[in-house]
Protein backbone atom coordinates (compact mmCIF):
# COMPACT_ATOMS: atom_id res chain seq x y z
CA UNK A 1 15.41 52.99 -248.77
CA UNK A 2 18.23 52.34 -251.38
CA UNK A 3 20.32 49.77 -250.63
CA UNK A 4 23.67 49.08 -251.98
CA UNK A 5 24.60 44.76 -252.30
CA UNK A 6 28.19 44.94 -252.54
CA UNK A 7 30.14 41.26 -253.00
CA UNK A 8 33.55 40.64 -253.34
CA UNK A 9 33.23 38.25 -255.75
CA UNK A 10 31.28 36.91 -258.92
CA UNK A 11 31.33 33.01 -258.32
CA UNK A 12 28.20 31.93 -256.55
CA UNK A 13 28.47 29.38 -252.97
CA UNK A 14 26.51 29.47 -249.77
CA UNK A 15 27.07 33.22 -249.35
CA UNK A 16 25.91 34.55 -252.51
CA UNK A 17 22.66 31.83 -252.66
CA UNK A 18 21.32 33.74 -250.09
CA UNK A 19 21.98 37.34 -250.95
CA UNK A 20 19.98 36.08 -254.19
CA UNK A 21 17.13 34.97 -252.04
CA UNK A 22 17.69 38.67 -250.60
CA UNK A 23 16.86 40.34 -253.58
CA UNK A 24 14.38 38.32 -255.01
CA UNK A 25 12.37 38.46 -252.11
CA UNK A 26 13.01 41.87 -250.74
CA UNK A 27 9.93 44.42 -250.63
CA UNK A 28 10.46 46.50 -253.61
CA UNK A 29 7.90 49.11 -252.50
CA UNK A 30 9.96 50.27 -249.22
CA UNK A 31 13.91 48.89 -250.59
CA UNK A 32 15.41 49.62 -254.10
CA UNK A 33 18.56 47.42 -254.52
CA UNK A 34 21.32 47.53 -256.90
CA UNK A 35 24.06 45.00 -256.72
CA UNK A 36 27.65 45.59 -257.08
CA UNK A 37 30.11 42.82 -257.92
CA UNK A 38 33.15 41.22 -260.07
CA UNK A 39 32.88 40.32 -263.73
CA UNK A 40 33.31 37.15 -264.53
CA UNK A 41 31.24 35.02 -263.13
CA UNK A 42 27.29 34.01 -262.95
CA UNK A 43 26.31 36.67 -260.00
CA UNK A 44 25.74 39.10 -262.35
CA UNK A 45 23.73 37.75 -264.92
CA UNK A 46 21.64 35.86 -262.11
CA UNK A 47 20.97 39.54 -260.32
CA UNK A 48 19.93 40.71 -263.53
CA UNK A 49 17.69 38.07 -263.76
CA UNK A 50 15.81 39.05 -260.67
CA UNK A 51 15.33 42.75 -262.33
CA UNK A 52 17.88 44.10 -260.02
CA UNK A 53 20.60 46.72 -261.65
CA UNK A 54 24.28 45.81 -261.48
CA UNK A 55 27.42 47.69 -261.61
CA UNK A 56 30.94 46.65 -261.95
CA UNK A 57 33.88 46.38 -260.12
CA UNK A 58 37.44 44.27 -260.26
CA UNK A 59 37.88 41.20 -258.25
CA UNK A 60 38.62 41.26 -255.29
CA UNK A 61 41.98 39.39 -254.37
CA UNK A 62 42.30 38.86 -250.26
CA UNK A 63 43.89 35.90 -248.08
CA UNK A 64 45.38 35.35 -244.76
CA UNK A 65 48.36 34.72 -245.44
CA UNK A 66 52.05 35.45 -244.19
CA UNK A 67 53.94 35.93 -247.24
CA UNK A 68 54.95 39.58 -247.82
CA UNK A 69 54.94 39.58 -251.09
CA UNK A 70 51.57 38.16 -251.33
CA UNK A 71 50.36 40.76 -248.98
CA UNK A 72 51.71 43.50 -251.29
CA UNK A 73 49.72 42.00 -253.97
CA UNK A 74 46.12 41.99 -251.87
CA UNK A 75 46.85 45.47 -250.92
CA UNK A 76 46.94 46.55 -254.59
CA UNK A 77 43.75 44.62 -254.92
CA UNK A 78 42.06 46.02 -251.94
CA UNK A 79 42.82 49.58 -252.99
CA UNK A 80 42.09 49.32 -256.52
CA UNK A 81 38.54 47.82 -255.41
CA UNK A 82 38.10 50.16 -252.70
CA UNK A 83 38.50 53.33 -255.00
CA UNK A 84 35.98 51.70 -257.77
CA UNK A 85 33.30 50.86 -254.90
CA UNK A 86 33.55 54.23 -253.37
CA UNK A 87 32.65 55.96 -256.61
CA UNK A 88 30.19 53.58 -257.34
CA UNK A 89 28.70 55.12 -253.64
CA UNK A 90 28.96 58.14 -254.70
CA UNK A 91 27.01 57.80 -257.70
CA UNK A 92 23.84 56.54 -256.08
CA UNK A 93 24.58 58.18 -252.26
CA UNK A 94 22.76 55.15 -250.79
CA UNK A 95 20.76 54.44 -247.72
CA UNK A 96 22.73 51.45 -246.96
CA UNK A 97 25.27 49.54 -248.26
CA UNK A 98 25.27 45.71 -246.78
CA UNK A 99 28.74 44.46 -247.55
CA UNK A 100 28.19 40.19 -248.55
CA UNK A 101 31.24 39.04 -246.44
CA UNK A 102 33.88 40.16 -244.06
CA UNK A 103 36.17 40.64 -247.51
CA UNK A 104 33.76 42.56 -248.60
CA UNK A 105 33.00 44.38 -245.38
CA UNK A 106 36.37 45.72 -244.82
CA UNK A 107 36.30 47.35 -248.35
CA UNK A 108 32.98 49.06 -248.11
CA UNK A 109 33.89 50.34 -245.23
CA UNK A 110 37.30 51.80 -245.81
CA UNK A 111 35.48 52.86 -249.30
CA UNK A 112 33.13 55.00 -247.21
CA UNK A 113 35.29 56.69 -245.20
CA UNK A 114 34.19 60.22 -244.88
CA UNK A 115 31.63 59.94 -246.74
CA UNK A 116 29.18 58.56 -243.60
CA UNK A 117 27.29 56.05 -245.42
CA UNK A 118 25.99 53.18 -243.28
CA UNK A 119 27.73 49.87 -243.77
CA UNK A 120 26.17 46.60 -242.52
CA UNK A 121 28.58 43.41 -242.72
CA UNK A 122 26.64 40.21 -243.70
CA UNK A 123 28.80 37.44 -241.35
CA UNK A 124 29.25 34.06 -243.69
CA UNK A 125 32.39 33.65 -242.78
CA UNK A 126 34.55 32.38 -239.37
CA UNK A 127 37.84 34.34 -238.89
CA UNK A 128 40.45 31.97 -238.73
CA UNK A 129 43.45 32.42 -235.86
CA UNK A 130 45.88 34.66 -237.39
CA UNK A 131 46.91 38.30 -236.44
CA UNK A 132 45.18 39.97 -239.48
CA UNK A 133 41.73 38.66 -237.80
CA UNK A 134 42.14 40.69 -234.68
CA UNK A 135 43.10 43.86 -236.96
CA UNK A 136 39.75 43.04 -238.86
CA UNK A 137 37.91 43.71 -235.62
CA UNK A 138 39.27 46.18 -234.66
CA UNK A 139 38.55 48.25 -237.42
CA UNK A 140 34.93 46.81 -237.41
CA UNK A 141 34.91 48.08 -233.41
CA UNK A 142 36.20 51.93 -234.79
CA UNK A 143 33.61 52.24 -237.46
CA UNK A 144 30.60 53.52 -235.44
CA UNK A 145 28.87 53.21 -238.86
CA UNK A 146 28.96 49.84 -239.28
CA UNK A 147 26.62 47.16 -238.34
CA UNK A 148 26.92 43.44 -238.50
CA UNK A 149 24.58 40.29 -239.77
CA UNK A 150 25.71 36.80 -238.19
CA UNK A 151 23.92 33.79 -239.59
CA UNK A 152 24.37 31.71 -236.82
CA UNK A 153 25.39 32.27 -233.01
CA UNK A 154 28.50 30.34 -233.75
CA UNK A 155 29.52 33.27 -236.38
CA UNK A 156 28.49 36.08 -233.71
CA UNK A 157 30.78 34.63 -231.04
CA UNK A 158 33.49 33.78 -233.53
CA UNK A 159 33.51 37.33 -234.75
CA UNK A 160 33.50 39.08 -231.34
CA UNK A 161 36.03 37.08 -230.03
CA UNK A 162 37.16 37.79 -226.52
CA UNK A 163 35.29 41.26 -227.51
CA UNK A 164 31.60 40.02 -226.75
CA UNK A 165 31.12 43.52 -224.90
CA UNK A 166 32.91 45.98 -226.84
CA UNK A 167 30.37 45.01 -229.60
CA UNK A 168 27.25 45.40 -227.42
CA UNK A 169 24.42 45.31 -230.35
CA UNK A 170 26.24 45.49 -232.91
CA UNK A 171 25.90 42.05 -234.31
CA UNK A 172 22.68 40.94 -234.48
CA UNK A 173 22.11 37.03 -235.63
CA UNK A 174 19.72 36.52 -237.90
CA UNK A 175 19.74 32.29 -238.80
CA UNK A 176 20.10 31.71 -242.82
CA UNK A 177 17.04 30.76 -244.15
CA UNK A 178 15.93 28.79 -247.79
CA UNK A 179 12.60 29.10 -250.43
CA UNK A 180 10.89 26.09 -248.88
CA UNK A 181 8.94 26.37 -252.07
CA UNK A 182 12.38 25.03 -254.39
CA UNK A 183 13.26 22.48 -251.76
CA UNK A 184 9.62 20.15 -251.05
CA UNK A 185 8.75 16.72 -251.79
CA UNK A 186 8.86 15.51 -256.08
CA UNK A 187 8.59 11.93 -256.50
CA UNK A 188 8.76 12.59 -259.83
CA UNK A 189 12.50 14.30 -259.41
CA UNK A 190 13.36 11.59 -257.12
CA UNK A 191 12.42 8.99 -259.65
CA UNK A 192 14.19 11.24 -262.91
CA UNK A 193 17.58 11.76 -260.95
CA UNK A 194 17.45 7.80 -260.10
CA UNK A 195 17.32 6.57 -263.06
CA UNK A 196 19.65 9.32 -264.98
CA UNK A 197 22.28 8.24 -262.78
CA UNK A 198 21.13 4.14 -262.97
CA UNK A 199 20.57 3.56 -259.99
CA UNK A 200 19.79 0.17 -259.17
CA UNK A 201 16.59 -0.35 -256.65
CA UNK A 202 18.92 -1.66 -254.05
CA UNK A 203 21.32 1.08 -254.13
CA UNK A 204 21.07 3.18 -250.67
CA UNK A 205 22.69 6.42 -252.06
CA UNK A 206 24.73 8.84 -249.66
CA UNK A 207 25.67 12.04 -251.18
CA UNK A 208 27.84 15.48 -250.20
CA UNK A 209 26.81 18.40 -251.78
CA UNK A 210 28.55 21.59 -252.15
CA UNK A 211 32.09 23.45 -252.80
CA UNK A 212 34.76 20.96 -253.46
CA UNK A 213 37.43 22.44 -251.14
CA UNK A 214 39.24 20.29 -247.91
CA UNK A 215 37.08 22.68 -245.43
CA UNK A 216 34.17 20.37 -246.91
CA UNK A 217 35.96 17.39 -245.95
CA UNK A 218 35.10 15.23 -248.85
CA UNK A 219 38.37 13.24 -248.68
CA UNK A 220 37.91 11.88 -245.52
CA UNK A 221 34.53 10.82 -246.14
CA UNK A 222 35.87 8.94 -249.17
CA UNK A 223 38.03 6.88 -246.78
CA UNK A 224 35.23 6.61 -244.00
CA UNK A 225 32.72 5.28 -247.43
CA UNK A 226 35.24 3.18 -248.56
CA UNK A 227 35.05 1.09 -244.67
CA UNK A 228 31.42 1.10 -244.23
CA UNK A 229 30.99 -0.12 -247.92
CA UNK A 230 33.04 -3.39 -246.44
CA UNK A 231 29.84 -3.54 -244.17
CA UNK A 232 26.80 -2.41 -246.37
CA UNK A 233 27.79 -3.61 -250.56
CA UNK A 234 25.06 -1.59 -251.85
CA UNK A 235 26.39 1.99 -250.98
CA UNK A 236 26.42 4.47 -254.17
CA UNK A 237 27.81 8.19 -252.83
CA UNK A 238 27.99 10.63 -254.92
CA UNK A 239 29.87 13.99 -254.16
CA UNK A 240 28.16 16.97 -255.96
CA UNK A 241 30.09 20.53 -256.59
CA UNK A 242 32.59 21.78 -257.71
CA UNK A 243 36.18 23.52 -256.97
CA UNK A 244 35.77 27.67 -257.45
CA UNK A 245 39.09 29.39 -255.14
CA UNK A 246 42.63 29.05 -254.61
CA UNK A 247 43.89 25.99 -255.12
CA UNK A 248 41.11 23.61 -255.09
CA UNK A 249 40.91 22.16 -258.40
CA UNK A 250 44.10 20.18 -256.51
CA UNK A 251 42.20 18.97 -254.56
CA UNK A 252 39.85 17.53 -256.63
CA UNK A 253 42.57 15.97 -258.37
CA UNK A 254 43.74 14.27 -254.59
CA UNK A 255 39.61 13.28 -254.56
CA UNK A 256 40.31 11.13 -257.79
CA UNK A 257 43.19 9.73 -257.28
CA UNK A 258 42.19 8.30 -254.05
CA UNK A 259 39.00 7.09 -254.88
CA UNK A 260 41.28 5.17 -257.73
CA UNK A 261 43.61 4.60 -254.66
CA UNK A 262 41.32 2.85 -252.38
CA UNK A 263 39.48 0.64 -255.18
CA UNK A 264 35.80 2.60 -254.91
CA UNK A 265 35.42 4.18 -258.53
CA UNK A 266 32.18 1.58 -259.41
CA UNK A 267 30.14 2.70 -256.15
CA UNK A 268 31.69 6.58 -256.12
CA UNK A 269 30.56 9.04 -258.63
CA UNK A 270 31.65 12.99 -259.21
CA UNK A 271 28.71 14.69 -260.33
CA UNK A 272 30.25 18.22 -260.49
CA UNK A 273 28.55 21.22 -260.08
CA UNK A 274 24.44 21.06 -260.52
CA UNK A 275 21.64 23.56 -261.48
CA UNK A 276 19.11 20.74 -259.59
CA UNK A 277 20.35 20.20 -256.51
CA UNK A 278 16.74 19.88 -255.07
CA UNK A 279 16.69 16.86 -257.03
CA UNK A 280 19.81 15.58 -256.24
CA UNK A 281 18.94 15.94 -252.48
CA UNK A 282 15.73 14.39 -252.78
CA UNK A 283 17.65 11.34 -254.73
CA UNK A 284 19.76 10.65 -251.65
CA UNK A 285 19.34 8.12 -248.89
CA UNK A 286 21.43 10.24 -246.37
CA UNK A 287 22.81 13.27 -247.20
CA UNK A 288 26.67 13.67 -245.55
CA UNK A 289 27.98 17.24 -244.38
CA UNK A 290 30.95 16.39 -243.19
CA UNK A 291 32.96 19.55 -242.73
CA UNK A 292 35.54 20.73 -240.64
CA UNK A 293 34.29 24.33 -240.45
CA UNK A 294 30.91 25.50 -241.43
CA UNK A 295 29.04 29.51 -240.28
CA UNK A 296 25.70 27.58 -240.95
CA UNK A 297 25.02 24.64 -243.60
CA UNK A 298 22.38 25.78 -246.04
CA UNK A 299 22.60 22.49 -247.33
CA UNK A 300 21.25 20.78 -244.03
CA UNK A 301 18.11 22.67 -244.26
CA UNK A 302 17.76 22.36 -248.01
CA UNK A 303 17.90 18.59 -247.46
CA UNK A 304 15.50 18.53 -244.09
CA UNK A 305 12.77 20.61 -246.53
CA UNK A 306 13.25 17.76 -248.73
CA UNK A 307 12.60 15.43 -246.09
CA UNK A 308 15.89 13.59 -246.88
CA UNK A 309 17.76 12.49 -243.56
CA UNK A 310 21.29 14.50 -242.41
CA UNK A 311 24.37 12.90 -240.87
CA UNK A 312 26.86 15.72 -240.43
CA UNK A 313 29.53 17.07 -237.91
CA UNK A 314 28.75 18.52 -234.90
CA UNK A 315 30.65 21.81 -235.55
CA UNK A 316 30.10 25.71 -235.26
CA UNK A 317 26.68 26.66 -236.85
CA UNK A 318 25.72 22.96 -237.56
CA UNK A 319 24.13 21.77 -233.73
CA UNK A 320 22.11 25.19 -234.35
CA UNK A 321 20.34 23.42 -236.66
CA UNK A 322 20.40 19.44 -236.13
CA UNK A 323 19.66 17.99 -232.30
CA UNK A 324 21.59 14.69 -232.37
CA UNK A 325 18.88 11.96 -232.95
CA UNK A 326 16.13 14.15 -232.89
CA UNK A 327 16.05 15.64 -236.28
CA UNK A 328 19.40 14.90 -237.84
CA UNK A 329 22.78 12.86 -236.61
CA UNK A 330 25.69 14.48 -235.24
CA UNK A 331 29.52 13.25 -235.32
CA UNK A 332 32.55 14.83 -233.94
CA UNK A 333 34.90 16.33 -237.06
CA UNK A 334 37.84 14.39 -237.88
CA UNK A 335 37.04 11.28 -236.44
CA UNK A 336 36.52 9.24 -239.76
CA UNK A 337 35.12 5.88 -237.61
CA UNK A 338 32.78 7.60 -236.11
CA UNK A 339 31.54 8.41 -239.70
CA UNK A 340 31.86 5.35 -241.09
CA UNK A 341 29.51 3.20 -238.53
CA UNK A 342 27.09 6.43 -238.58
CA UNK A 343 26.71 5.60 -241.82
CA UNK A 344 26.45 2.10 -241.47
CA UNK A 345 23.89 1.97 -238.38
CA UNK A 346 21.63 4.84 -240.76
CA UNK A 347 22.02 3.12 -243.66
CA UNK A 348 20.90 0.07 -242.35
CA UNK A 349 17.22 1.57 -240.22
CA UNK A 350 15.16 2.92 -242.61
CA UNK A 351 12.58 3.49 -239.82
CA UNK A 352 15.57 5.79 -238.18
CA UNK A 353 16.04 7.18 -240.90
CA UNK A 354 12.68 8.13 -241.68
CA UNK A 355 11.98 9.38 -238.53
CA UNK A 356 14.92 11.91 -238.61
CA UNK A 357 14.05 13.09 -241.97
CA UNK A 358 10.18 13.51 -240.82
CA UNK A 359 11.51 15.60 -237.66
CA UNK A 360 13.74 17.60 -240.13
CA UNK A 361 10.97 18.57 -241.90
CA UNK A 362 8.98 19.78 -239.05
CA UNK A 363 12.17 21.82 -238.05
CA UNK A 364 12.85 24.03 -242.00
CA UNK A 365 9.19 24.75 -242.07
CA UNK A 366 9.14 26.17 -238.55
CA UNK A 367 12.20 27.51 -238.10
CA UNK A 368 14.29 28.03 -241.18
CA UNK A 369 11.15 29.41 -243.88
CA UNK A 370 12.02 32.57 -246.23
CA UNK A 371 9.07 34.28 -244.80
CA UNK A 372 10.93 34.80 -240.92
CA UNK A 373 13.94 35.62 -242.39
CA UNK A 374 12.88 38.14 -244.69
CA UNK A 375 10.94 40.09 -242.20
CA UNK A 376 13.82 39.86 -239.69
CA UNK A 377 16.26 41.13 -242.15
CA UNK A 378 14.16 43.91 -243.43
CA UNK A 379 13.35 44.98 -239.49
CA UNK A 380 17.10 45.25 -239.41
CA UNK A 381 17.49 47.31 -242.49
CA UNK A 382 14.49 49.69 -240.84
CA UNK A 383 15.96 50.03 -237.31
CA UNK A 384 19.51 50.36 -238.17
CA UNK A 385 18.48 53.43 -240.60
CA UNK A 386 17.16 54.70 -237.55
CA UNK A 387 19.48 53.93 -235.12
CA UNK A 388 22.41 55.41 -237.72
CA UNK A 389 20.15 58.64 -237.99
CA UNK A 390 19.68 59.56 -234.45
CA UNK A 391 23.54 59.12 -233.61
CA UNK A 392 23.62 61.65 -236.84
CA UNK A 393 21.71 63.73 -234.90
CA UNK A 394 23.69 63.60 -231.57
CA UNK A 395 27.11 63.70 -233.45
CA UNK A 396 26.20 67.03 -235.47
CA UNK A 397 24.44 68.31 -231.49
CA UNK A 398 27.81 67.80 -230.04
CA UNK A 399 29.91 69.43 -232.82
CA UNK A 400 27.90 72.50 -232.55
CA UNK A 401 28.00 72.37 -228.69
CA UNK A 402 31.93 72.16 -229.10
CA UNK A 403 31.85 75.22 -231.70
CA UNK A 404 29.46 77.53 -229.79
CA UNK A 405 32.02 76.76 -226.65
């Protein structure tokens, strides 16, 4: 079965981690991928790493927005991209075509139109409220072609909306999953990262890792670190990643100025982004996720592998994952004193902490391992083939009832 990747953009986050997992683990004897993406940025040379062709297309520029003229410029975008992705399509007449994003869903499938190529949307994303997220489902609802991935429940039922039984099947969830074999137990790393950073063997380090963006919420776990430092002195966090859309690198800027703001610079550092982020992970005390929105948290499962405790916020995909005191913490979003004594009452049991991190352990390597996932998605890939044939089959019966009549 060929399979056409198609994502909307070149940077890699969350989304694009695990369409890499996707092709490096995906059964070359019964799929044959190629990936289809933006130039620049390190998808590309990271697919072609894997031994997986790539094509080109342009970027990809799409956001909700109000502003006319901005929407004048994303529909230039959207139809320059759709007319390169349709030829590419053409070109290798594919079995599938599994669009990486809702972005990236809407183009394959207007970029297939009439041409009856099966389109599955991977779901990474929440729709936020705005009129252009209702449009978005309904043209998902009058594609009978298309088929949809959610990687949590909390996607599915955001993407349906009030619509849970127009879409019958057609989203199936499928949980995110990680290499359990890149995130285990390395003293050795621990140790390394430690003393790189100079650590001193009373530091309890609490660190955020991922896309530096306000979604994330790192600025309001500055000011939440900043009062439980007044409570535990020997708190080191460090906030890993980096800004890649819109306007984030402002953001970052904010992040500096108030750690300068709130007098925190000697026991806050920016690491940026990292290539060893099992390492970094393992380094960490408590890991923070402390986001405001979040489809799933690859990070949360990356860290339970590594047997590193989780305090995070009890939102969307997130309490899919982490049962409050059982294998992880949970706090309600936005409430930055809730944080801040979560912090302090973890960072002050290590036996608590231990026994979360011990628990979150148990849960990646029986719920969240590479292995599940992959044969999950793959059973997809077969059944929807088949399911997209026989309506094939019934469409062309009809049309030739309706002719001979």
């Amino acid at each position: 079965m060929k399979i056409l990747f198609y994502n909307h953009t070149g940077q890699v986050s969350g989304a694009e981690r695990v369409l890499l997992m996707i092709l490096e683990r995906l059964d070359r004897n019964s799929f044959e991928p190629v990936v289809i993406c933006p130039e620049p940025g390190p998808l590309q040379k990271m697919a072609q790493s894997l031994g997986v062709p790539v094509e080109e297309v342009n970027s990809l520029e799409a956001r909700f927005t109000g502003r006319m003229d901005a929407l004048a410029r994303y529909g230039r975008s959207f139809f320059r991209v759709m007319r390169q992705l349709r030829q590419r399509v053409r070109d290798h007449s594919p079995d599938l075509l599994h669009a990486n994003s809702i972005r990236s869903g809407l183009v394959a499938t207007a970029a297939t139109f009439g041409l009856g190529t099966r389109v599955v949307w991977h779901l990474h994303d929440l729709l936020p409220r705005h009129p252009l997220s209702i449009a978005i489902r309904v043209f998902a609802l009058f594609s009978k072609r298309t088929r949809m991935i959610a990687v949590s429940e909390a996607v599915a039922r955001n993407f349906r909306g009030r619509w849970t039984g127009l879409f019958g099947a057609r989203v199936t969830v499928i949980l995110n999953s990680i290499d359990l074999d890149k995130f285990r137990v390395d003293e050795a790393a621990r140790r390394a990262l430690r003393k790189e950073l100079r650590f001193r063997e009373t530091d309890l380090a609490i660190g955020i890792v991922g896309q530096v963006t306000p979604r994330k919420g790192q600025l309001e776990l500055l000011r939440s670190f900043a009062e439980a430092l007044t409570e535990v002195s020997n708190l080191v966090l460090l906030v890993v990643g980096a800004p890649l859309f819109n306007r984030d690198h402002e953001y970052l800027e904010l992040i500096k100025r108030t750690i300068a703001e709130l007098g925190i610079a000697n026991n806050v550092r920016l690491l940026g982004a990292r290539d060893d982020v099992s390492a970094i992970i393992q380094g960490l005390d408590l890991l923070v996720v402390n986001s405001k929105a979040e489809p799933f948290g690859l990070v949360i499962v990356e860290a339970m592998a590594c047997v590193t405790p989780v305090l995070a916020t009890a939102v969307d995909g997130i309490p899919e994952i982490i049962k409050h005191k059982e294998n992880g913490w949970l706090v309600q979003p936005g409430d930055e004193e809730e944080l801040s004594n979560a912090m302090v009452r973890l960072c002050g049991d290590p036996e608590l902490r231990g026994r979360l991190a011990k628990r979150g352990k148990q849960s990646a390597t029986a719920r969240f391992a590479v292995s599940r996932y992959m044969s999950e998605l793959q059973s997809f890939y077969r059944l929807a083939n088949k399911t997209y044939a026989k309506a094939e089959v019934r469409e062309s019966i009809d049309r030739q009832v309706e002719a001979a009549s």
